[in-house]
Structures are given as C-alpha cells and as structure tokens.
PDB file of N, CA and C in Angstrom:
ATOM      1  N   UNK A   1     -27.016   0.194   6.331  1.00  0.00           N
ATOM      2  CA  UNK A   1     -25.673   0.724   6.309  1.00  0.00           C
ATOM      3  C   UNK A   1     -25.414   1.438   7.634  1.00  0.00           C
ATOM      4  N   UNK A   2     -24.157   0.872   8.273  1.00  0.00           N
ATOM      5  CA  UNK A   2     -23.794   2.088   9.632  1.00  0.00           C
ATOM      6  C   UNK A   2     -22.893   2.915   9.144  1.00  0.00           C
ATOM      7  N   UNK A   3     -22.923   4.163   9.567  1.00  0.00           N
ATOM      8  CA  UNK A   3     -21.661   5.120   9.496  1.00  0.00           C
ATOM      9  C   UNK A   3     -21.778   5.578  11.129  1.00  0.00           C
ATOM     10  N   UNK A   4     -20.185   5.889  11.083  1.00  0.00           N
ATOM     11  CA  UNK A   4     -20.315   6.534  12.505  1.00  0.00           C
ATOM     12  C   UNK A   4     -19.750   7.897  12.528  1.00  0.00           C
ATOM     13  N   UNK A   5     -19.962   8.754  13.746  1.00  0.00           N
ATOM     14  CA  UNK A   5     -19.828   9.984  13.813  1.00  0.00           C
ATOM     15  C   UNK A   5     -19.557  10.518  14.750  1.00  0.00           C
ATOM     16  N   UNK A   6     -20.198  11.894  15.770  1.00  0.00           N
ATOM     17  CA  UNK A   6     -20.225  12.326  16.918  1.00  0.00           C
ATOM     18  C   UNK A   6     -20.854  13.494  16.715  1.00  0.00           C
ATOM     19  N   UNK A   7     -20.917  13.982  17.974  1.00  0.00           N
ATOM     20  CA  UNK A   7     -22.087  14.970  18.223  1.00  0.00           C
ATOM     21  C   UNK A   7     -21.246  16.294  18.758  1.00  0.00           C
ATOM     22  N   UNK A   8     -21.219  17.234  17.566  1.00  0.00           N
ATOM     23  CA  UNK A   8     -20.797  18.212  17.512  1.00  0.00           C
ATOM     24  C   UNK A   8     -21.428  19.589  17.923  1.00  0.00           C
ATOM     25  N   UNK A   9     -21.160  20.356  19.254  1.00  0.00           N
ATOM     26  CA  UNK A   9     -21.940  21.652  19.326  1.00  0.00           C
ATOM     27  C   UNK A   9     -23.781  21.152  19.024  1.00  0.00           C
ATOM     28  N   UNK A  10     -24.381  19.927  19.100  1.00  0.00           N
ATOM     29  CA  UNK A  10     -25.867  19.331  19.328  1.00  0.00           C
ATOM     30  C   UNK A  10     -26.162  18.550  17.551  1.00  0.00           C
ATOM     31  N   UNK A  11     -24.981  18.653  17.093  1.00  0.00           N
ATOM     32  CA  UNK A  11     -25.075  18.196  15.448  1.00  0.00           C
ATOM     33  C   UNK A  11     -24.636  16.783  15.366  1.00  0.00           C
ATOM     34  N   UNK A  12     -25.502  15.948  14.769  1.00  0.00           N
ATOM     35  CA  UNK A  12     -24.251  14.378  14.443  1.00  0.00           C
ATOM     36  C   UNK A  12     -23.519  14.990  13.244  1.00  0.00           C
ATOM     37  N   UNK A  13     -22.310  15.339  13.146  1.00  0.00           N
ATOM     38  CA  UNK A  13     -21.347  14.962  12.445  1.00  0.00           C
ATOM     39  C   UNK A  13     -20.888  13.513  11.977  1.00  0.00           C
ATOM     40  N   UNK A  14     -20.844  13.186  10.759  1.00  0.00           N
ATOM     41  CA  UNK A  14     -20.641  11.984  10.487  1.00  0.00           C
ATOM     42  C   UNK A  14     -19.003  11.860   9.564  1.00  0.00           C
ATOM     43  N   UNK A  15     -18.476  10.651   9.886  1.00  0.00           N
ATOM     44  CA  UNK A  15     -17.444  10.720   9.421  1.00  0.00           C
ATOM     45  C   UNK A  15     -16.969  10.197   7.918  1.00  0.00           C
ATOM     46  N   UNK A  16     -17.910  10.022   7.396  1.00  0.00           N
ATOM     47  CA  UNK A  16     -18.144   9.949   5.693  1.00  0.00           C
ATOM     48  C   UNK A  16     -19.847  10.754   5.573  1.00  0.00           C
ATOM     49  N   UNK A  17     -19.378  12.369   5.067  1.00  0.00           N
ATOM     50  CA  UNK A  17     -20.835  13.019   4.831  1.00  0.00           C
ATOM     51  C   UNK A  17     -21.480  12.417   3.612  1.00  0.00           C
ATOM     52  N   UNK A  18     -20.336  12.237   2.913  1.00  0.00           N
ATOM     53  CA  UNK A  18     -21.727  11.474   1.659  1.00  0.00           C
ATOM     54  C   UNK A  18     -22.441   9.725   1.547  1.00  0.00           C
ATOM     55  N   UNK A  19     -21.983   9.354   2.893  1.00  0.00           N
ATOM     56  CA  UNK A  19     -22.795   8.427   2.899  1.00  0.00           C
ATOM     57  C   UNK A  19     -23.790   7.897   2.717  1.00  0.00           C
ATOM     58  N   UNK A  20     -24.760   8.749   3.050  1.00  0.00           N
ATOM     59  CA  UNK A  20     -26.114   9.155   2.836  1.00  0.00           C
ATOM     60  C   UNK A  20     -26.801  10.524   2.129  1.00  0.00           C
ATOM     61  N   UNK A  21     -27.896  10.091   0.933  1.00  0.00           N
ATOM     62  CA  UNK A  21     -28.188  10.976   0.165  1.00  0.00           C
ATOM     63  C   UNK A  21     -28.985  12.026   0.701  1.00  0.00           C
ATOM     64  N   UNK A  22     -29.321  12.990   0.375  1.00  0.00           N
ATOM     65  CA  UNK A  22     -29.404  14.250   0.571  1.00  0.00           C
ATOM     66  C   UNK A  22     -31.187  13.875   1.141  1.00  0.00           C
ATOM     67  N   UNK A  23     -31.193  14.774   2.323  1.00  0.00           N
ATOM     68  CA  UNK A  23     -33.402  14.274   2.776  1.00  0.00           C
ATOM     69  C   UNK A  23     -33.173  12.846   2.781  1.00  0.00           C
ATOM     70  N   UNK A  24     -32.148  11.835   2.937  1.00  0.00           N
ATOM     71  CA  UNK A  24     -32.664  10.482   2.994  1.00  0.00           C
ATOM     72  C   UNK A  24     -33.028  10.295   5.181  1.00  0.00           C
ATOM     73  N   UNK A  25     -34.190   9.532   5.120  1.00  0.00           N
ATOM     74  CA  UNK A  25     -34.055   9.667   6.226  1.00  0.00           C
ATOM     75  C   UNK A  25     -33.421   8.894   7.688  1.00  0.00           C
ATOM     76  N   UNK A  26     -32.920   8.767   8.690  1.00  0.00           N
ATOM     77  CA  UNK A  26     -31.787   8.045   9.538  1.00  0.00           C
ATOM     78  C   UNK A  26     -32.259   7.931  10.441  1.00  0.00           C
ATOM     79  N   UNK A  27     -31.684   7.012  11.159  1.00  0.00           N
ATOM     80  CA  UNK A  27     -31.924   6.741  12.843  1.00  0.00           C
ATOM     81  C   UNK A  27     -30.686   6.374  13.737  1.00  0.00           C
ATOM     82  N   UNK A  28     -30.484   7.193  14.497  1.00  0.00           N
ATOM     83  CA  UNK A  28     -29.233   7.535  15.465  1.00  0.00           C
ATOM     84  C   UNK A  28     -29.091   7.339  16.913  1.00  0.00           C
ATOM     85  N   UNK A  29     -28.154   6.130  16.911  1.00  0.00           N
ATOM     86  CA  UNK A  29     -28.210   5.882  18.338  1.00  0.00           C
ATOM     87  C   UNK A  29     -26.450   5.864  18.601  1.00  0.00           C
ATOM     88  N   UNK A  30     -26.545   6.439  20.083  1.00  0.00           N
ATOM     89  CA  UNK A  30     -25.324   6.430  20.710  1.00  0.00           C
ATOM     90  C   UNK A  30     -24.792   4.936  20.968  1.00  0.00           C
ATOM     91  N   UNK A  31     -23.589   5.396  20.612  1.00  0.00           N
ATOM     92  CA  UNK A  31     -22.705   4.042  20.802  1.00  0.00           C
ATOM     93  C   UNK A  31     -22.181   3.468  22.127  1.00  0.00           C
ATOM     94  N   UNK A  32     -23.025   2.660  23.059  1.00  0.00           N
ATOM     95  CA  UNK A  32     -22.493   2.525  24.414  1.00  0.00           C
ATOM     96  C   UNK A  32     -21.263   2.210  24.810  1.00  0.00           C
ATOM     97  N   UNK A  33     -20.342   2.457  25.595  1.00  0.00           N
ATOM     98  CA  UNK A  33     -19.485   1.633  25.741  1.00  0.00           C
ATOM     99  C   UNK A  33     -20.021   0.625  27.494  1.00  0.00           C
ATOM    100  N   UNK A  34     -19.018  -0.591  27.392  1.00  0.00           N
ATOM    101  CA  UNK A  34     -19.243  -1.139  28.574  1.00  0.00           C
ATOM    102  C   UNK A  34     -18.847  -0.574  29.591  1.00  0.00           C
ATOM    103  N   UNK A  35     -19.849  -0.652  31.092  1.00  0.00           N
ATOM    104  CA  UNK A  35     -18.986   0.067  32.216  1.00  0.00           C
ATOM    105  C   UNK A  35     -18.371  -1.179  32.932  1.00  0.00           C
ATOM    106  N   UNK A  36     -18.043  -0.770  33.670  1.00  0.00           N
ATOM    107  CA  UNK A  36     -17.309  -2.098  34.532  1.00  0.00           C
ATOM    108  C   UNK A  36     -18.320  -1.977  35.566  1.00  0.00           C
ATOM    109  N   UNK A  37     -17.955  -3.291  35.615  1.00  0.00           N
ATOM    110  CA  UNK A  37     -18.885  -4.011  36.695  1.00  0.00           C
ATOM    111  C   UNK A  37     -18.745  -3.666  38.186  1.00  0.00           C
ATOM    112  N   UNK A  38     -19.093  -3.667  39.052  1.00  0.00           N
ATOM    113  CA  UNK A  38     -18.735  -3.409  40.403  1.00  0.00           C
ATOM    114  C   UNK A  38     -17.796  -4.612  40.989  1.00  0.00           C
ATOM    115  N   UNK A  39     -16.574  -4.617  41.226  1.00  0.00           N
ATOM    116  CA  UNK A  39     -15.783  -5.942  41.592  1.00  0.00           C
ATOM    117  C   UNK A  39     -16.790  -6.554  43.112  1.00  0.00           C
ATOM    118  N   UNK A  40     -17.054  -7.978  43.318  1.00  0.00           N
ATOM    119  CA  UNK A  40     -17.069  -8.007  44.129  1.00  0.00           C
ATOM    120  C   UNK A  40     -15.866  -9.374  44.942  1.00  0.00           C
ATOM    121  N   UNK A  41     -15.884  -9.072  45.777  1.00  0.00           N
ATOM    122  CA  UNK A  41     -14.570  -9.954  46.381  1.00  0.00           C
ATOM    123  C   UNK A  41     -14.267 -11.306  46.061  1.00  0.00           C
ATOM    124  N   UNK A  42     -15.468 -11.899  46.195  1.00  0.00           N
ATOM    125  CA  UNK A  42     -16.073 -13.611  45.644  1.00  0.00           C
ATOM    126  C   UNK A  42     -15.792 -14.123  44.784  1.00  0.00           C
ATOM    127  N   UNK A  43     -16.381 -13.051  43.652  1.00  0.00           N
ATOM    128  CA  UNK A  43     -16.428 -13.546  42.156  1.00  0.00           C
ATOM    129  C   UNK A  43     -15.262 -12.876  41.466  1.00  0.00           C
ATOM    130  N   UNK A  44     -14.535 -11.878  41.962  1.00  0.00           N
ATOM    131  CA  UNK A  44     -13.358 -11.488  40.951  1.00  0.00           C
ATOM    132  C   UNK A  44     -11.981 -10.889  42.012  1.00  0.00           C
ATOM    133  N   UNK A  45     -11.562 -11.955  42.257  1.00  0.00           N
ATOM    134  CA  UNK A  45     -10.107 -11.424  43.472  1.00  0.00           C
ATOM    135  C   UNK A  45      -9.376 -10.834  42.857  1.00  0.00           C
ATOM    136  N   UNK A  46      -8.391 -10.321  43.770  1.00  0.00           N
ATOM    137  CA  UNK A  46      -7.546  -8.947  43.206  1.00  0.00           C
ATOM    138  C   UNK A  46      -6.135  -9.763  42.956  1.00  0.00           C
ATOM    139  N   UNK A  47      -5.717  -9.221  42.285  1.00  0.00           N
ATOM    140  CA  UNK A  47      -4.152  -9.425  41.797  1.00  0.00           C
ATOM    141  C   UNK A  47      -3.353 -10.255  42.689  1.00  0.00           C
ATOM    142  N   UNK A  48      -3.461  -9.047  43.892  1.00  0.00           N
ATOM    143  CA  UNK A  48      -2.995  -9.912  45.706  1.00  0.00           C
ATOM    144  C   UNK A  48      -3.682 -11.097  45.559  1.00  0.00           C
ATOM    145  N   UNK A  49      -4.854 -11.499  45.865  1.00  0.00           N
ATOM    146  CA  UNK A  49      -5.573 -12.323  46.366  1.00  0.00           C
ATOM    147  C   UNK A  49      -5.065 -13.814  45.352  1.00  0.00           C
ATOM    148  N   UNK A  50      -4.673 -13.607  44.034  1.00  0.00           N
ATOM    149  CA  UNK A  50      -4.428 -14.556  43.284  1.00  0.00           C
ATOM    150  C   UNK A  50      -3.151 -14.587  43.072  1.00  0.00           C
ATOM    151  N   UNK A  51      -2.277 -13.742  43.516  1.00  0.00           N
ATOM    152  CA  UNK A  51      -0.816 -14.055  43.768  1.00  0.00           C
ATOM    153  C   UNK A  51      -0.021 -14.628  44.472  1.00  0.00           C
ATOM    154  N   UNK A  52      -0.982 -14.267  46.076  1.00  0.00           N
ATOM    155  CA  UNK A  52      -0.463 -14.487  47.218  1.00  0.00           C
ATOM    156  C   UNK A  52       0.601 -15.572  47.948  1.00  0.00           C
ATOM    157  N   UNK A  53      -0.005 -17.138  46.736  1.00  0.00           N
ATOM    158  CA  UNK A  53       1.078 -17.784  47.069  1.00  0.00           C
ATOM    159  C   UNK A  53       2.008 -18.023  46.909  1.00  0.00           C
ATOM    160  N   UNK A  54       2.590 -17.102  45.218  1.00  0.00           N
ATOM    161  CA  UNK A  54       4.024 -17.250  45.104  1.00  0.00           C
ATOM    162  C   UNK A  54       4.625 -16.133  45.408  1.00  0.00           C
ATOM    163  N   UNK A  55       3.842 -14.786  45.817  1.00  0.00           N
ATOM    164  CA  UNK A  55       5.149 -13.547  46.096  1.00  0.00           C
ATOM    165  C   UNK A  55       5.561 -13.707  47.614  1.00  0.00           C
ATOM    166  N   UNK A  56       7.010 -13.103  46.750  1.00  0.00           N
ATOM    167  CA  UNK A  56       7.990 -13.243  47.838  1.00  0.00           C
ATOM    168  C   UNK A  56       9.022 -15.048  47.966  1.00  0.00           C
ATOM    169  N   UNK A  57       8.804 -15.752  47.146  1.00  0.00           N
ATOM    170  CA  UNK A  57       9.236 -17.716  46.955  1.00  0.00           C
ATOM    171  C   UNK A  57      10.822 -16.968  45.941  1.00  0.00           C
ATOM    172  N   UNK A  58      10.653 -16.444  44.951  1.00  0.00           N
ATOM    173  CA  UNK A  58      11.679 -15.939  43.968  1.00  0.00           C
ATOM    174  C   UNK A  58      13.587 -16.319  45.149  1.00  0.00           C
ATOM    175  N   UNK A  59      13.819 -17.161  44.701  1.00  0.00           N
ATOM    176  CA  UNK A  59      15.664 -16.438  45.476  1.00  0.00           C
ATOM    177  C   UNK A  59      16.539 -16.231  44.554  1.00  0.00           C
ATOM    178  N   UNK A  60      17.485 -15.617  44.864  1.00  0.00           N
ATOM    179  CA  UNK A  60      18.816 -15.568  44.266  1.00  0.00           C
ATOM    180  C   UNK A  60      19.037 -14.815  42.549  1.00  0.00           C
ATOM    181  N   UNK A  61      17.627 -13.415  43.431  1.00  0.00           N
ATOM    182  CA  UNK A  61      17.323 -12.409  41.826  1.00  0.00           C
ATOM    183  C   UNK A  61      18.695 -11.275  42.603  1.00  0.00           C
ATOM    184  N   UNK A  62      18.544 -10.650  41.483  1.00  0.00           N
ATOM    185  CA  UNK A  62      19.467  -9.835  41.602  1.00  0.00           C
ATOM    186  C   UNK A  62      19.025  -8.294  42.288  1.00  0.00           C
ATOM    187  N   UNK A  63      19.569  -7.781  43.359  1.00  0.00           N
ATOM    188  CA  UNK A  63      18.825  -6.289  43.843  1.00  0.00           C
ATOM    189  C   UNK A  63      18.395  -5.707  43.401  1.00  0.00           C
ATOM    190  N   UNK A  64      18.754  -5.464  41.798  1.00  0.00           N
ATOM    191  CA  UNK A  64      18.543  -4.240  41.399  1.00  0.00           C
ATOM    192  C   UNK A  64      17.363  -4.608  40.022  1.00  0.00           C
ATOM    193  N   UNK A  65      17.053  -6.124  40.546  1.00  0.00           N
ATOM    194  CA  UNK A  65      16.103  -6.286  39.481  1.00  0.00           C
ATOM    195  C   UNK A  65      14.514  -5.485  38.847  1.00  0.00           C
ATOM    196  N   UNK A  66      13.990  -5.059  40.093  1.00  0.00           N
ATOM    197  CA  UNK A  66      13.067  -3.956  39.992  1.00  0.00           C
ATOM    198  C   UNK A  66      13.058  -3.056  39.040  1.00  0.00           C
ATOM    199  N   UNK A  67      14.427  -2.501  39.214  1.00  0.00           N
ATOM    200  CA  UNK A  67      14.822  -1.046  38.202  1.00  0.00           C
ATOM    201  C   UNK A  67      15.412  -1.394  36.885  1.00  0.00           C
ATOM    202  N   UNK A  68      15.775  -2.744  36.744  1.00  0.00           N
ATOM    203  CA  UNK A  68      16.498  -3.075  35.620  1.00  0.00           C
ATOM    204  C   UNK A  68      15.897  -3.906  35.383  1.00  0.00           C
ATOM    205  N   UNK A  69      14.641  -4.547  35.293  1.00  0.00           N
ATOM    206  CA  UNK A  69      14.417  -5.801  34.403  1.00  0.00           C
ATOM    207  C   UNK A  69      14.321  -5.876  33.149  1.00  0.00           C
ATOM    208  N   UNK A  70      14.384  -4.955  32.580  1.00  0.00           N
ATOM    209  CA  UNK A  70      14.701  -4.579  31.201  1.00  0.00           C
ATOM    210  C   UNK A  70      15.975  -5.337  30.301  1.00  0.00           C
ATOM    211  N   UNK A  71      16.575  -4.646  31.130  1.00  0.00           N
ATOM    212  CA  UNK A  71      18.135  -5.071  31.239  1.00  0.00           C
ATOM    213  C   UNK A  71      18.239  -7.024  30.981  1.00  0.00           C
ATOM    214  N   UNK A  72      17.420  -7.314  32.811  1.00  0.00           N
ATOM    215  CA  UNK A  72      17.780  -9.160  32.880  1.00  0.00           C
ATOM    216  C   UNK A  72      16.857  -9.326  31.683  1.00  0.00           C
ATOM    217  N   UNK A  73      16.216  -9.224  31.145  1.00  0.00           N
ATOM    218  CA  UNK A  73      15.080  -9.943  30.308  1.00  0.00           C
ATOM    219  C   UNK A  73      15.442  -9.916  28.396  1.00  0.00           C
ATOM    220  N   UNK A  74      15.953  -8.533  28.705  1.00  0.00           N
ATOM    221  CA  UNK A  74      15.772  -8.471  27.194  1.00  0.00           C
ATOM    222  C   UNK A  74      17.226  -7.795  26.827  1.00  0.00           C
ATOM    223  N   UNK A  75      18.520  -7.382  27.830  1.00  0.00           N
ATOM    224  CA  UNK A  75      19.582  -6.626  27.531  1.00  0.00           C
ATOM    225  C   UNK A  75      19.847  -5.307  26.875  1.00  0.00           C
ATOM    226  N   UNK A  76      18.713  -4.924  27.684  1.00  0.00           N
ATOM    227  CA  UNK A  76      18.675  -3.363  27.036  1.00  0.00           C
ATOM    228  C   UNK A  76      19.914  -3.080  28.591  1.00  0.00           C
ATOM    229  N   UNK A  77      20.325  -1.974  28.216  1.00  0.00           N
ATOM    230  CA  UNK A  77      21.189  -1.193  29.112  1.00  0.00           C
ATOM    231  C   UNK A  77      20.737  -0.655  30.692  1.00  0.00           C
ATOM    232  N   UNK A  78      21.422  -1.133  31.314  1.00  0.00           N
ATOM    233  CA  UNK A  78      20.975  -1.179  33.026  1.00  0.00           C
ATOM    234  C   UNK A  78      20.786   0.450  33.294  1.00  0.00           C
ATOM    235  N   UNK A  79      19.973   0.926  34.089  1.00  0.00           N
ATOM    236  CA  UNK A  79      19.013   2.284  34.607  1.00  0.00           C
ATOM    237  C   UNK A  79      20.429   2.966  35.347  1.00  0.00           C
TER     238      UNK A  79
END
C-alpha cells in the first residue's frame, strides 16, 4: 500500500493517518521529482532555432494584433 505525505518540522506526516495500524512497521522514501536536463544546442533547439523560418512571412495582420489577439481569434473585446 502507498500513502503519501510530507515532512513536517523532521516528522512524515501522512495524508490519511489511519492508513496504517498502530507499531505497524514502514519504509519511506522521498518522492523525486524530474530535473531538467541540461539543454544542449544539438539535441534540443530553442523556440528561435525551430521557428526561424516562418517568423516574420505573416502579411496583411492587423497592428494591433499583438495586444488584441484575443479579440481576432476568439471576439472577446479589443484591449
């Protein structure tokens, strides 16, 4: 059975206490999360790098599309 919890003032606090019966005995390990990886240029290009060939191709948007795309897309009320 897992229950999970956190570590309170050096205590696991668990988030269902009666999960487990009273002296039963447990084993507790921290829950890792993933770190990120170190990007490197090769294997994972940046936004730029995979955009590059269509920004800036767009014609005949409207100026104020930046601040209002809200507005062109979905007709919510212009900024």
């Amino acid at each position: 059975m897992n229950c999970r919890g956190h570590v309170e003032n050096g205590v696991v606090v668990l988030q269902d206490p009666k999960a487990f019966q009273e002296g039963e005995e447990v084993s507790v390990r921290p829950v890792r999360r993933k770190a990120r990886a170190p990007r490197e240029s090769a294997e994972c290009p940046t936004l730029y790098e995979q955009l590059k060939d269509v920004i800036g191709i767009a014609k005949g948007l409207p100026p104020d599309l930046a601040r209002n795309h809200d507005h062109y897309l979905h007709g919510l009320p212009k900024k």
